[in-house]
Each structure stands twice: as C-alpha cells, then as structure tokens.
N, C-alpha and C. Protein backbone atom coordinates (compact mmCIF):
# COMPACT_ATOMS: atom_id res chain seq x y z
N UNK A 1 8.72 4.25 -5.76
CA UNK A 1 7.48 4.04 -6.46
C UNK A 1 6.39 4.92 -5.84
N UNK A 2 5.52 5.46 -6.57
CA UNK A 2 4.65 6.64 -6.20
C UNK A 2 3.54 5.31 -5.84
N UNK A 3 2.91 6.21 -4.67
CA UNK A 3 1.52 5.36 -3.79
C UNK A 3 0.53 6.07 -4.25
N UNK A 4 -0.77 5.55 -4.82
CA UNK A 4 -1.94 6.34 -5.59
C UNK A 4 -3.20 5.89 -4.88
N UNK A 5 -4.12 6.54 -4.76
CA UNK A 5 -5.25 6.33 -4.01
C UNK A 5 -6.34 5.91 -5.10
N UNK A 6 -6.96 5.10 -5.40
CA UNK A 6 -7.84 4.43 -6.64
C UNK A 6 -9.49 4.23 -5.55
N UNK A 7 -10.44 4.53 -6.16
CA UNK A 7 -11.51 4.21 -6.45
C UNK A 7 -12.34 3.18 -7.11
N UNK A 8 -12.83 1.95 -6.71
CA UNK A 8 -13.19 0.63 -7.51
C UNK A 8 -14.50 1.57 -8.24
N UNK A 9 -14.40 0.76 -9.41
CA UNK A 9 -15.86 1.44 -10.39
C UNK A 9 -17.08 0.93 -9.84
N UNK A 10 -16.53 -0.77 -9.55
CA UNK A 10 -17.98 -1.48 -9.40
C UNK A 10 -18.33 -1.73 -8.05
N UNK A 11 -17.59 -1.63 -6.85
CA UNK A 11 -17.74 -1.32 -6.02
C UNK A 11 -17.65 0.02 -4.52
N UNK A 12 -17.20 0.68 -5.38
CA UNK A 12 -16.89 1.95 -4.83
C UNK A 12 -15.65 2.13 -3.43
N UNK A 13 -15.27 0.70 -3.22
CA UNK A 13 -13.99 0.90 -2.73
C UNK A 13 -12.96 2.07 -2.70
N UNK A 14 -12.59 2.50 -1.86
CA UNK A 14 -11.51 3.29 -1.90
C UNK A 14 -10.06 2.61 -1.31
N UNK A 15 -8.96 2.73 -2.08
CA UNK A 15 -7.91 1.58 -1.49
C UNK A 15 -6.57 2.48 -2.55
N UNK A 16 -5.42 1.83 -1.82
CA UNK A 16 -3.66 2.28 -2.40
C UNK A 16 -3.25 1.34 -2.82
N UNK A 17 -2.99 1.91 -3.46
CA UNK A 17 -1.60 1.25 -4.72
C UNK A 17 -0.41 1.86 -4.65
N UNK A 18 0.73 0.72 -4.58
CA UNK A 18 1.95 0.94 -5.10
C UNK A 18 2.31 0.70 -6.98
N UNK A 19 2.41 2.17 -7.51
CA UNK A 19 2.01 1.76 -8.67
C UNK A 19 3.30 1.75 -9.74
N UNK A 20 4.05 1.28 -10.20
CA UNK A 20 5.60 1.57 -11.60
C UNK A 20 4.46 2.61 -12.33
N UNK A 21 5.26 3.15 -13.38
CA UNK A 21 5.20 3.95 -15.04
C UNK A 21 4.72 3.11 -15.42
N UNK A 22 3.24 3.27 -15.73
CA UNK A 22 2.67 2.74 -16.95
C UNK A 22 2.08 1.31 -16.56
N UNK A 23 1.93 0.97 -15.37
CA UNK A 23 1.40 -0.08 -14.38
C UNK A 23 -0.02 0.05 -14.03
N UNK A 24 -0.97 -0.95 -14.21
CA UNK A 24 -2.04 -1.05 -13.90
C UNK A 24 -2.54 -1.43 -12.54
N UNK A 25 -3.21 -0.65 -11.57
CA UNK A 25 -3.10 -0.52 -10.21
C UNK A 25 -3.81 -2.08 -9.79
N UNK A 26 -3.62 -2.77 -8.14
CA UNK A 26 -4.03 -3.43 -8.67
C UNK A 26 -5.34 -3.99 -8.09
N UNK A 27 -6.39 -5.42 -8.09
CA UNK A 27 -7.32 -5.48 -8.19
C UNK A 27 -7.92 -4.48 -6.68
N UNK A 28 -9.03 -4.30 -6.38
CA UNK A 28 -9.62 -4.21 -5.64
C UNK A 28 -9.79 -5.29 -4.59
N UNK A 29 -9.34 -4.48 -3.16
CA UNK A 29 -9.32 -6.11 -2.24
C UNK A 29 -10.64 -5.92 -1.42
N UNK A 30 -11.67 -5.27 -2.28
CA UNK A 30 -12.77 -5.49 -1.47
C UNK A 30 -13.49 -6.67 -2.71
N UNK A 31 -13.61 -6.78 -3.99
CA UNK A 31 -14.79 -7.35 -4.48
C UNK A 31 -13.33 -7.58 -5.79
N UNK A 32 -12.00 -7.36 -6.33
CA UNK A 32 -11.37 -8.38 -6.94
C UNK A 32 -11.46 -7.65 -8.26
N UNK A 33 -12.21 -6.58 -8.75
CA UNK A 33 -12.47 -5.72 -9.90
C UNK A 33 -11.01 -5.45 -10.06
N UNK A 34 -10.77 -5.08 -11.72
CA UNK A 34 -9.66 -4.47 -12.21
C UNK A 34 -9.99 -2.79 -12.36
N UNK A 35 -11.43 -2.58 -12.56
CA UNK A 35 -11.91 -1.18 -12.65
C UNK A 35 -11.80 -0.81 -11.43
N UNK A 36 -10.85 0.73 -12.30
CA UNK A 36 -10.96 1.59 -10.81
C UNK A 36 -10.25 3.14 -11.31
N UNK A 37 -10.65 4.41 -10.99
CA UNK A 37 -10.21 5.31 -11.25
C UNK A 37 -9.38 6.15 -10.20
N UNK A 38 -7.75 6.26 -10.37
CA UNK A 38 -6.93 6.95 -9.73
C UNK A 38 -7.69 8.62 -9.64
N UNK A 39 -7.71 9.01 -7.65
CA UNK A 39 -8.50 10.23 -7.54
C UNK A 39 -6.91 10.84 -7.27
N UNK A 40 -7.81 12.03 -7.27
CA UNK A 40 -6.64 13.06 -7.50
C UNK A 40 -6.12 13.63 -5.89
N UNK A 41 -5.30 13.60 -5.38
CA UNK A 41 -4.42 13.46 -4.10
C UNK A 41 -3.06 14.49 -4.19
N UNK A 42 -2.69 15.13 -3.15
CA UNK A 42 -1.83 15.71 -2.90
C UNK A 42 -0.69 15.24 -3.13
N UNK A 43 0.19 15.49 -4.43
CA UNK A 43 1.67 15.19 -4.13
C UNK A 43 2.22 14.59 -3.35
N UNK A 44 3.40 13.73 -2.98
CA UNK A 44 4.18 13.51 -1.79
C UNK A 44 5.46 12.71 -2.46
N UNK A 45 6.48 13.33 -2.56
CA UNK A 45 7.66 12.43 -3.09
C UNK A 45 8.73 12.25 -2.37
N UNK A 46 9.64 12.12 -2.14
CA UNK A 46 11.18 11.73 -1.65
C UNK A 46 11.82 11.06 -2.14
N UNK A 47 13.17 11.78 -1.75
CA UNK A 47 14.67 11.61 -1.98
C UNK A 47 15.35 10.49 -1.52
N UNK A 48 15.19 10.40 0.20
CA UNK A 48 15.98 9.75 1.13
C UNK A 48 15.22 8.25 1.00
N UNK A 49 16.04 7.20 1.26
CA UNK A 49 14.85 5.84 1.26
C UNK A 49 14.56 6.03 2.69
N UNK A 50 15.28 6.50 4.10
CA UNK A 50 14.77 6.71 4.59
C UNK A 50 13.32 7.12 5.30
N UNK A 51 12.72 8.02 4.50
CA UNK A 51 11.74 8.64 4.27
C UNK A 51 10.80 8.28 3.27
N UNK A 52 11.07 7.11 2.92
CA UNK A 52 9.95 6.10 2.11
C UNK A 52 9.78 5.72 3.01
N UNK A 53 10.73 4.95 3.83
CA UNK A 53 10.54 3.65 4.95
C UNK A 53 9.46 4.08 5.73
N UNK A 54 9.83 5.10 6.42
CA UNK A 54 8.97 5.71 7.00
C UNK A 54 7.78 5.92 7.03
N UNK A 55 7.49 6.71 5.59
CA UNK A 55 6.25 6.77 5.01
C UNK A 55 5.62 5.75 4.81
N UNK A 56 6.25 4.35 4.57
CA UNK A 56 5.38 3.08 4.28
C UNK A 56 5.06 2.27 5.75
N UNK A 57 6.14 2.75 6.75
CA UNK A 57 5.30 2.40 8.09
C UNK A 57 4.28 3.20 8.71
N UNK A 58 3.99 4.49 8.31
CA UNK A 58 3.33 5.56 9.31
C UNK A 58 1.81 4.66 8.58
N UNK A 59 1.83 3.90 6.83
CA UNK A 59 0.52 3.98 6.47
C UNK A 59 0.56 2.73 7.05
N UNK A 60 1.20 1.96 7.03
CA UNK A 60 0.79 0.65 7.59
C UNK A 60 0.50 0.66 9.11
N UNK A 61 1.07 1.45 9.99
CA UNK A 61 0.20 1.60 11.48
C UNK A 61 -0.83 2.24 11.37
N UNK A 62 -1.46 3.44 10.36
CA UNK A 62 -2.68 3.96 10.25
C UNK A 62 -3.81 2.87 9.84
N UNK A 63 -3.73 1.63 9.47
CA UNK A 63 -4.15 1.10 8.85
C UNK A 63 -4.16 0.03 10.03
N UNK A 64 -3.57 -0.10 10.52
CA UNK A 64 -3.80 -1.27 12.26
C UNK A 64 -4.32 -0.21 13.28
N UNK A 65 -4.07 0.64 12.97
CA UNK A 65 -5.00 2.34 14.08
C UNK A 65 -6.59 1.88 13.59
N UNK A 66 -7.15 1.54 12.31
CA UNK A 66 -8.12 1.62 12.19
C UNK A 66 -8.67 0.51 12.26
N UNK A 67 -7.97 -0.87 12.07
CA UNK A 67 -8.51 -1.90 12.81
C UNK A 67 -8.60 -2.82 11.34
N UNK A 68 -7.67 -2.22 10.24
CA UNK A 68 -7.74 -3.01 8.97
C UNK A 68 -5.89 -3.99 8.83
N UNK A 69 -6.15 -4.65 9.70
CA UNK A 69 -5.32 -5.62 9.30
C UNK A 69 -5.02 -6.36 8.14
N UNK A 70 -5.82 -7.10 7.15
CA UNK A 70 -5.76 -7.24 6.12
C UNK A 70 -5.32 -5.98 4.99
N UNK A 71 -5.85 -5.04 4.98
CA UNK A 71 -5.25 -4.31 4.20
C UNK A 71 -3.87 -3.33 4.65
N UNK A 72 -3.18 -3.18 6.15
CA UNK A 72 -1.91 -3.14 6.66
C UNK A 72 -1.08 -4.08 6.19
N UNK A 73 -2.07 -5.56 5.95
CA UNK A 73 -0.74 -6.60 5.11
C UNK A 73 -0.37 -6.68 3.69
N UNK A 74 -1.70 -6.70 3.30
CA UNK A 74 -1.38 -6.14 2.17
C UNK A 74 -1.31 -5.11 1.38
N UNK A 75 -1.04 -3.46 1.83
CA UNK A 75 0.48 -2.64 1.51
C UNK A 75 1.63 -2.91 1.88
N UNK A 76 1.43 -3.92 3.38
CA UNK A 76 3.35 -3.77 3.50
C UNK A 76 4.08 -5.08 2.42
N UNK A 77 2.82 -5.61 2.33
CA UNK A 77 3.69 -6.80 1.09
C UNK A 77 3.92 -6.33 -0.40
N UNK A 78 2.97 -5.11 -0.50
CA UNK A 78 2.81 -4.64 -1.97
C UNK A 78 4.36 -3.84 -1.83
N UNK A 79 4.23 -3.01 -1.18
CA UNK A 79 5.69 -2.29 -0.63
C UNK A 79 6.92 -2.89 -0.44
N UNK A 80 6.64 -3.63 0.37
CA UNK A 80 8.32 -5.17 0.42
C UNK A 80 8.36 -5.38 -1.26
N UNK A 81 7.42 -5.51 -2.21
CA UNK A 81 7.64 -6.43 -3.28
C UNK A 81 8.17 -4.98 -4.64
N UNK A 82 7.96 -4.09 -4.22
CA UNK A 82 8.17 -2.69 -4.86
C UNK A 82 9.46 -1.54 -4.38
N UNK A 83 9.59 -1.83 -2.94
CA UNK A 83 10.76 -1.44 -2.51
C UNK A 83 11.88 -1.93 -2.03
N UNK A 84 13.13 -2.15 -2.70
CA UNK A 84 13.69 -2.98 -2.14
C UNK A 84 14.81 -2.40 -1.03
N UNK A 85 14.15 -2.81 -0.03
CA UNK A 85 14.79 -2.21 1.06
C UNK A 85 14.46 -3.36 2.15
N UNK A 86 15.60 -3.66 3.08
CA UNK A 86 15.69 -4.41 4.45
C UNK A 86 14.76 -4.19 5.31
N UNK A 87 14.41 -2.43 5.60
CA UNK A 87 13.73 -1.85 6.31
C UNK A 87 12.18 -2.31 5.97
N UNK A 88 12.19 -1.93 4.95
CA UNK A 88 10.46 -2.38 4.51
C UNK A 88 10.22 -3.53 4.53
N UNK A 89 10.95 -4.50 4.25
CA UNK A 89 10.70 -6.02 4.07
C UNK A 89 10.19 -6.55 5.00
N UNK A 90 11.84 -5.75 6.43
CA UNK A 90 11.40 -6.47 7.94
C UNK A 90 9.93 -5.89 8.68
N UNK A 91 9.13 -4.64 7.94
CA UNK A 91 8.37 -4.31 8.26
C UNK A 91 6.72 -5.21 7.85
N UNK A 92 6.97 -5.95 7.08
CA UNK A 92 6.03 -6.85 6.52
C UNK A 92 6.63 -8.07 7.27
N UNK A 93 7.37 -8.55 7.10
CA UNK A 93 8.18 -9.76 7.86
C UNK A 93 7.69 -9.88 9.54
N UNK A 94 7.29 -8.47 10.15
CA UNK A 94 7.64 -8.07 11.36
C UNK A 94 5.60 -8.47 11.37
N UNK A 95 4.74 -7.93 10.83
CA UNK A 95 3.66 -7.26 10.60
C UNK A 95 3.05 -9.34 10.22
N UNK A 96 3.66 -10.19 9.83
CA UNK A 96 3.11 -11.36 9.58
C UNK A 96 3.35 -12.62 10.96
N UNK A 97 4.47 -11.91 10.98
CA UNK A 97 4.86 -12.71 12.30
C UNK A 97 3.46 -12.47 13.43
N UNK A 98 3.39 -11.39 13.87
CA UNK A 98 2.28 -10.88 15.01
C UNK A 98 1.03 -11.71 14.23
N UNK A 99 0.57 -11.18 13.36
CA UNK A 99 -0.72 -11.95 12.79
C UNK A 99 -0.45 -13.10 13.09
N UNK A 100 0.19 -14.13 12.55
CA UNK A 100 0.40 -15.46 12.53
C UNK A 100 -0.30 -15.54 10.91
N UNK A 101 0.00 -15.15 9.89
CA UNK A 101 -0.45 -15.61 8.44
C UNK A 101 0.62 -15.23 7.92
C-alpha cells in the first residue's frame, strides 16, 4: 500500500496515510477533519516486503525521534491493519507494549 503525505484543509496539519486505490485518506489526528489535500512527494515503491517492513519501522522511529508518540502509534496500527505481515504487526504490538496503551 502506497504511504501519502496529506495536508488538513481546516487545520493545516500535515500527517501520512496508508492509503488502497480509490481510498479516502484518513481523518486528521490533529482536529478529526475529512478535508485534506494529498501534496505532491517523491516516489518510493518496493518489491521485497522486506523493505516495506523496514520502511514502516524507519517512519515509526522517526516519529518517536521527534517525540510524537501518538502519531508513531498510530501509523504502526494504520500499517499492521494494511500490511499483512508478522513483522509489522509485532512492530505495533512491540510499540504498545512500551507505551502501556
């Protein structure tokens, strides 16, 4: 599943989505809006699930690097619920445990 970077209309949020074909990204987890316009971002695809896995942990530690826990949990849950993979799951599994939520 392609990861898209969205813009809230009414609050100017900037936040990711794990998004399907033809899927509406989803609310804004700053203020809960459905408005929001996908900005335009560099490519990034893969082959290997490997290299999803990966990619969905490097954003979820960038995202505890910056001190946003809440939103580290919720991509790795958006991701567990979009990728189905052991690896990603235990990475949200792993990521709730430490929190305690």
């Amino acid at each position: 599943m392609p990861i898209y970077d969205y813009e809230c209309a009414k609050c100017g949020s900037i936040f990711e989505a794990i998004v399907g074909m033809g899927e509406d990204p989803s609310p804004c987890p700053d203020c809960g809006s459905r408005e929001s316009k996908k900005l335009i971002t560099a490519p990034a695809f893969h082959i290997k699930e490997d290299r999803t896995t990966a990619r969905i942990e490097k954003r979820v530690k960038g995202y505890l690097k910056d001190g946003n826990i809440s939103g580290a949990m919720r991509f790795a849950d958006e991701a567990a619920s979009m990728v189905k993979s052991d690896k990603v799951q235990r990475i949200s599994d792993k990521l709730h445990q430490k929190t305690g939520v």
